[in-house]
C-alpha atoms as a PDB file:
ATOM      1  CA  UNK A   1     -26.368 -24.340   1.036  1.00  0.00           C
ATOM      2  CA  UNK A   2     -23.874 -22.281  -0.806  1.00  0.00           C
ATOM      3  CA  UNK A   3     -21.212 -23.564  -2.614  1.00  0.00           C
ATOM      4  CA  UNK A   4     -17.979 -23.868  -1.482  1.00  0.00           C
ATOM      5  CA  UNK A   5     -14.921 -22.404  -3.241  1.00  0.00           C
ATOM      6  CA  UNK A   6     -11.543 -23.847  -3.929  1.00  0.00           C
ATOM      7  CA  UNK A   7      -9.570 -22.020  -1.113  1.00  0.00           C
ATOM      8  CA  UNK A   8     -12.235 -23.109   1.580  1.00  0.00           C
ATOM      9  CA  UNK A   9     -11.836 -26.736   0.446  1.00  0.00           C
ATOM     10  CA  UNK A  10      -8.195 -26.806  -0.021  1.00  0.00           C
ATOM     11  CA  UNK A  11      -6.954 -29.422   2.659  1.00  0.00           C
ATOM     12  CA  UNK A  12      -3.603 -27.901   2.901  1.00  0.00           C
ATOM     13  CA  UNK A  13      -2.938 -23.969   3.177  1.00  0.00           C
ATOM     14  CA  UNK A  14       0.448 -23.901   2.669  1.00  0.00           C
ATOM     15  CA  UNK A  15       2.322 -23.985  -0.453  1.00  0.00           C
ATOM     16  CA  UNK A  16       4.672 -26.674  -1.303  1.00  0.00           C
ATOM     17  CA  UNK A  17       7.322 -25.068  -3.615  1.00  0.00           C
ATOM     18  CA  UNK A  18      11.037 -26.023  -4.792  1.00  0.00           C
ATOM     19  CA  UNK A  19      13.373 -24.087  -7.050  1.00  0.00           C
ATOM     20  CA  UNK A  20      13.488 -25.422 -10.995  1.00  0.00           C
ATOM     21  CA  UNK A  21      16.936 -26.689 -10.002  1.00  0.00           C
ATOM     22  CA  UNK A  22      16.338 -28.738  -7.656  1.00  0.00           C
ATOM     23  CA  UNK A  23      16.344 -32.567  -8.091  1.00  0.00           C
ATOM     24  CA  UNK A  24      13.211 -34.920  -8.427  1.00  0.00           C
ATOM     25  CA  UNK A  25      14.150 -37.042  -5.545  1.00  0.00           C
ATOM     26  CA  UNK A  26      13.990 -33.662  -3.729  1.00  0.00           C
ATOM     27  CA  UNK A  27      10.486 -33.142  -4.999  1.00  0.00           C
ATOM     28  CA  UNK A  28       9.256 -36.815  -4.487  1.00  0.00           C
ATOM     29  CA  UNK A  29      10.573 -36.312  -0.498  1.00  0.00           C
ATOM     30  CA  UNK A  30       8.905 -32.432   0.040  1.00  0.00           C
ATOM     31  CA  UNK A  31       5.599 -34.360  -1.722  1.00  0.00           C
ATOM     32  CA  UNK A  32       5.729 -37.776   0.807  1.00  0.00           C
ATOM     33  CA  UNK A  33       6.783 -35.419   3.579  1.00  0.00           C
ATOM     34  CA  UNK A  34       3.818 -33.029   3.143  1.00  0.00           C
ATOM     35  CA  UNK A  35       1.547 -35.961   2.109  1.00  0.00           C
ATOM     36  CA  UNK A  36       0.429 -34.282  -1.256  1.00  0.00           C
ATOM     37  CA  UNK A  37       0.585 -35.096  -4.368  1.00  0.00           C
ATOM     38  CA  UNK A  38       2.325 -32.198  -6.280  1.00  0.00           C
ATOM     39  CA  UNK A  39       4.752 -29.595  -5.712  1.00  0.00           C
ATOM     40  CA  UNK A  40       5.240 -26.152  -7.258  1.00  0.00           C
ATOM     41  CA  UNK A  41       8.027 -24.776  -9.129  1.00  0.00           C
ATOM     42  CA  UNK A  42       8.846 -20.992  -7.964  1.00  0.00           C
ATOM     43  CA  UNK A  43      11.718 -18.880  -9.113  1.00  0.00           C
ATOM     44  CA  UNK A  44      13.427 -16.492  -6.935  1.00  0.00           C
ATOM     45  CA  UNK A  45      10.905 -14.002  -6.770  1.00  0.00           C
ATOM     46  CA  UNK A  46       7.738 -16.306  -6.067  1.00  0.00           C
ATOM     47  CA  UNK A  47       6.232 -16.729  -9.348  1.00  0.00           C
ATOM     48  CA  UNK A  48       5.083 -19.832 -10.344  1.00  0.00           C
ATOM     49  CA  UNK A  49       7.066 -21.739 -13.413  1.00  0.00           C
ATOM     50  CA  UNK A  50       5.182 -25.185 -13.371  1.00  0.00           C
ATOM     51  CA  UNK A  51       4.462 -28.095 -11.218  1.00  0.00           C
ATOM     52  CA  UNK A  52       5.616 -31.707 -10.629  1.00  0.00           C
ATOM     53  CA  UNK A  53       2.864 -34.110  -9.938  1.00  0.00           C
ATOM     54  CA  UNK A  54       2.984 -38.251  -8.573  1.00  0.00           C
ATOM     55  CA  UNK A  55       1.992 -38.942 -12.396  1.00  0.00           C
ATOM     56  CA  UNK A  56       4.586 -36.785 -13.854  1.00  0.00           C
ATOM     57  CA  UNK A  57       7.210 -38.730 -11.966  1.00  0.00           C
ATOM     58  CA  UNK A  58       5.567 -42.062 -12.810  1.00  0.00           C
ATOM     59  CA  UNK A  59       4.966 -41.323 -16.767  1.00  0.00           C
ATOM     60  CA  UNK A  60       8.101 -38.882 -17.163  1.00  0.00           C
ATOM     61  CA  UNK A  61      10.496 -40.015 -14.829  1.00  0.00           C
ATOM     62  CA  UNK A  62      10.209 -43.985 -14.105  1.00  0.00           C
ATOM     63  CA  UNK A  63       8.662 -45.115 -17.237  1.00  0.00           C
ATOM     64  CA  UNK A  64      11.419 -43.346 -18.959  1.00  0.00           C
ATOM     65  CA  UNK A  65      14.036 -44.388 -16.510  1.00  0.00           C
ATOM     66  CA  UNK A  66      15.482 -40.948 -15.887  1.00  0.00           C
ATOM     67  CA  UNK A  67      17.537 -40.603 -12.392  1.00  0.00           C
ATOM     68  CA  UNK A  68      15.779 -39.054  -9.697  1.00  0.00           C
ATOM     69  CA  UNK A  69      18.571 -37.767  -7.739  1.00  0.00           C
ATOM     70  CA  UNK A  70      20.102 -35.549 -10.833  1.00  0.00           C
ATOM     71  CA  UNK A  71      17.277 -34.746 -12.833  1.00  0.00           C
ATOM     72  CA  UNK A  72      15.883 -31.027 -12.061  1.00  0.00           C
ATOM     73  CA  UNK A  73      12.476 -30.679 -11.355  1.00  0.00           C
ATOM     74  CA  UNK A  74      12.731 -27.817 -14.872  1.00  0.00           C
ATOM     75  CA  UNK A  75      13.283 -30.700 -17.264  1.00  0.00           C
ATOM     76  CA  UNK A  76       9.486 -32.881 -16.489  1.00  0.00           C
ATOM     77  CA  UNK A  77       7.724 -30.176 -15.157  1.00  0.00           C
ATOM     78  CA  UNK A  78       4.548 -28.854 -16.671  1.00  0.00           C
ATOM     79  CA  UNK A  79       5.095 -25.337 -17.541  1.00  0.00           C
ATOM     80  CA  UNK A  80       2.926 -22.443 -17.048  1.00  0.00           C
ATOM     81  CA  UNK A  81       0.153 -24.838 -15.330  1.00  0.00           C
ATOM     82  CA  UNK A  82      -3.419 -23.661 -15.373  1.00  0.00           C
ATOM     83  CA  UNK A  83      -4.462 -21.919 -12.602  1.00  0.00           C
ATOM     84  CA  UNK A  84      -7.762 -20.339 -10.815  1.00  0.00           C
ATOM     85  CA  UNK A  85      -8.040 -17.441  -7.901  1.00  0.00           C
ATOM     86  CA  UNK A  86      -9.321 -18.646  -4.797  1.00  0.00           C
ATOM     87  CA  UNK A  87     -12.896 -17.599  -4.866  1.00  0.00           C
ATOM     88  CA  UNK A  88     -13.694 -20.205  -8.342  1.00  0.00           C
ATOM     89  CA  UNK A  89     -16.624 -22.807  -7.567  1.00  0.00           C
ATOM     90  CA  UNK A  90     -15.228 -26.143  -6.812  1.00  0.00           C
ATOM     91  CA  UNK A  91     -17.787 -28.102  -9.144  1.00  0.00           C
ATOM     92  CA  UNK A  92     -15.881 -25.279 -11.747  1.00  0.00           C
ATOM     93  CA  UNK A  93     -12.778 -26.271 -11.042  1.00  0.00           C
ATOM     94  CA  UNK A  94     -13.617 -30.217 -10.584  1.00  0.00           C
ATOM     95  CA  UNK A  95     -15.078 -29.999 -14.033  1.00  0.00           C
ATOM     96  CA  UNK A  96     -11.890 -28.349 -15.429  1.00  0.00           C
ATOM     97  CA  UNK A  97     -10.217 -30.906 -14.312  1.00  0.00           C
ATOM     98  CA  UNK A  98     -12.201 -33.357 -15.669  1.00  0.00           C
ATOM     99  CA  UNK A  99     -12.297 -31.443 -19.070  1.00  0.00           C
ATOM    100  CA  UNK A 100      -8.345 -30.831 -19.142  1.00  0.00           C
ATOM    101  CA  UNK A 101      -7.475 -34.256 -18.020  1.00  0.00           C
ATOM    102  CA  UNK A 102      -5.551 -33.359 -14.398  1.00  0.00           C
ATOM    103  CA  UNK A 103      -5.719 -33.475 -10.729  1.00  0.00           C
ATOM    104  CA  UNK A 104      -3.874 -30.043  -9.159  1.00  0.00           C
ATOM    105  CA  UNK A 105      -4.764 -27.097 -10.052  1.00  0.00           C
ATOM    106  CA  UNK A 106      -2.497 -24.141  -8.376  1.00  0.00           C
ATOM    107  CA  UNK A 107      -4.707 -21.520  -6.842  1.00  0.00           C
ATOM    108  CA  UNK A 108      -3.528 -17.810  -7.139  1.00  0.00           C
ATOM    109  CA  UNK A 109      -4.627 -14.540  -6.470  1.00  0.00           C
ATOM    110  CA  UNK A 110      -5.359 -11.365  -9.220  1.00  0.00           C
ATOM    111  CA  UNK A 111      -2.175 -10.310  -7.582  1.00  0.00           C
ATOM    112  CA  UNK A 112       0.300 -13.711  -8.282  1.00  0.00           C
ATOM    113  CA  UNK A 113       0.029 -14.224  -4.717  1.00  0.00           C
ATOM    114  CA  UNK A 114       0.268 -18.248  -4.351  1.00  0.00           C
ATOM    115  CA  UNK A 115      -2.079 -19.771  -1.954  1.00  0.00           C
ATOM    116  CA  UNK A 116      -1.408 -23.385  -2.671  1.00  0.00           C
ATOM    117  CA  UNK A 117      -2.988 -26.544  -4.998  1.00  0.00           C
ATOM    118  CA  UNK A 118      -6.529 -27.693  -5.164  1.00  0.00           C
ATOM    119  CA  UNK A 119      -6.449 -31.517  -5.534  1.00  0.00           C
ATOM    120  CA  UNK A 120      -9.173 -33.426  -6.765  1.00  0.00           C
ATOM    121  CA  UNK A 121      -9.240 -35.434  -3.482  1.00  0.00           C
ATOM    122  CA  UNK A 122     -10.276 -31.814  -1.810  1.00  0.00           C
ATOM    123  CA  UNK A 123     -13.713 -31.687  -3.880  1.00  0.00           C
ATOM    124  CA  UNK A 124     -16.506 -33.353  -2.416  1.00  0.00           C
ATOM    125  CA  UNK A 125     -18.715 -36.105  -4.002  1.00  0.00           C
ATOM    126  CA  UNK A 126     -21.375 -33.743  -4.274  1.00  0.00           C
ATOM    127  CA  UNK A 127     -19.150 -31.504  -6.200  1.00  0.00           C
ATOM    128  CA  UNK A 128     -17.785 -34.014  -8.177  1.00  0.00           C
ATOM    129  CA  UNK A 129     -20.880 -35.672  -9.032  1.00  0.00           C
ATOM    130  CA  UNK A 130     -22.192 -32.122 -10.033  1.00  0.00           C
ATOM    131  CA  UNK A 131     -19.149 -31.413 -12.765  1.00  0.00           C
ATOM    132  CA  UNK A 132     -19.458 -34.880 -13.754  1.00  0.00           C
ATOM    133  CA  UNK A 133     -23.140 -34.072 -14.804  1.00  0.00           C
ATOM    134  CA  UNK A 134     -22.032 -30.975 -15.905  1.00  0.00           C
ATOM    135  CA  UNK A 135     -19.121 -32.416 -18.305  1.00  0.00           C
ATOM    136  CA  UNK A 136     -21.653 -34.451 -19.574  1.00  0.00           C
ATOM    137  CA  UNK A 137     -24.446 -31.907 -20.399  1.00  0.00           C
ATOM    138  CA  UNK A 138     -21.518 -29.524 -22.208  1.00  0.00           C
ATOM    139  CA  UNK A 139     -20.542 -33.103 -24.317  1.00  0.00           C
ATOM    140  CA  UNK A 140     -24.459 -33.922 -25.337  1.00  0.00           C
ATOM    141  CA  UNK A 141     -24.903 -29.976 -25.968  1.00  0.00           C
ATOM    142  CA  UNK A 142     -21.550 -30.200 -28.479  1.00  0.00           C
ATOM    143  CA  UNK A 143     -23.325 -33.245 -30.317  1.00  0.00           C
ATOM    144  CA  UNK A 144     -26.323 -31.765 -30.762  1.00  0.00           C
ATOM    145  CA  UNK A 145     -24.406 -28.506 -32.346  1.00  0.00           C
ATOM    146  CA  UNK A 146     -22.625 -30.439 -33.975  1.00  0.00           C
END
């Protein structure tokens, strides 16, 4: 069975996208509204600045007890996120994830077109299970070389 790739197990097709300006209230509404769990910061002309994920609002926004409703998306988002074209392995991108510590990882083509976020929830066990292993292997290989 061949493996799947990012943009065929992306659950949502569409991108979710706000301006840097806009307020973190906004973002937490376009994410509950679109049932996902990060939006993308685009400028004018479509290129992607950062994201804003559910943790970034819980560990940079509530834990440090900024107000939603006039703090701009710009001042907690992660900027210049990493990214992967469509046609990257989901056990690759899973195990970046898992490696890099996050859960969204914006999908874009060779040409900056933006196609949307792969979410960890859109990988399957199998794949999952398979970076995990993975992840591991690369850690006991790194011991081993010291």
């Amino acid at each position: 069975m061949p493996e799947r790739t990012v943009f065929q197990s992306m659950s949502q097709r569409h991108v979710i996208s706000l301006g840097p300006n806009a307020s973190l209230y906004e973002a937490a509404c376009v994410m509950t509204r679109a049932n996902c769990g990060s939006v993308l910061i685009i400028d004018s002309s479509n290129t992607l600045l950062g994201i804003v994920t559910e943790r970034d609002l819980m560990t940079r926004v509530m834990a440090k007890a900024l107000d939603p409703a006039t703090t701009a998306c710009s001042a907690v988002m992660t900027r210049g996120p990493r990214t992967v074209p469509p046609e990257t392995k989901v056990a690759d991108a899973v195990l970046l994830m898992i490696e890099r510590g996050f859960r969204n990882l914006p999908v874009i083509t060779a040409e900056g077109k933006i196609l949307g976020v792969f979410s960890a929830r859109d990988a399957l066990p199998r794949e999952v299970n398979a970076a995990v292993s993975l992840a591991e292997f690369n850690e006991q290989v790194n011991d081993a070389l010291g």
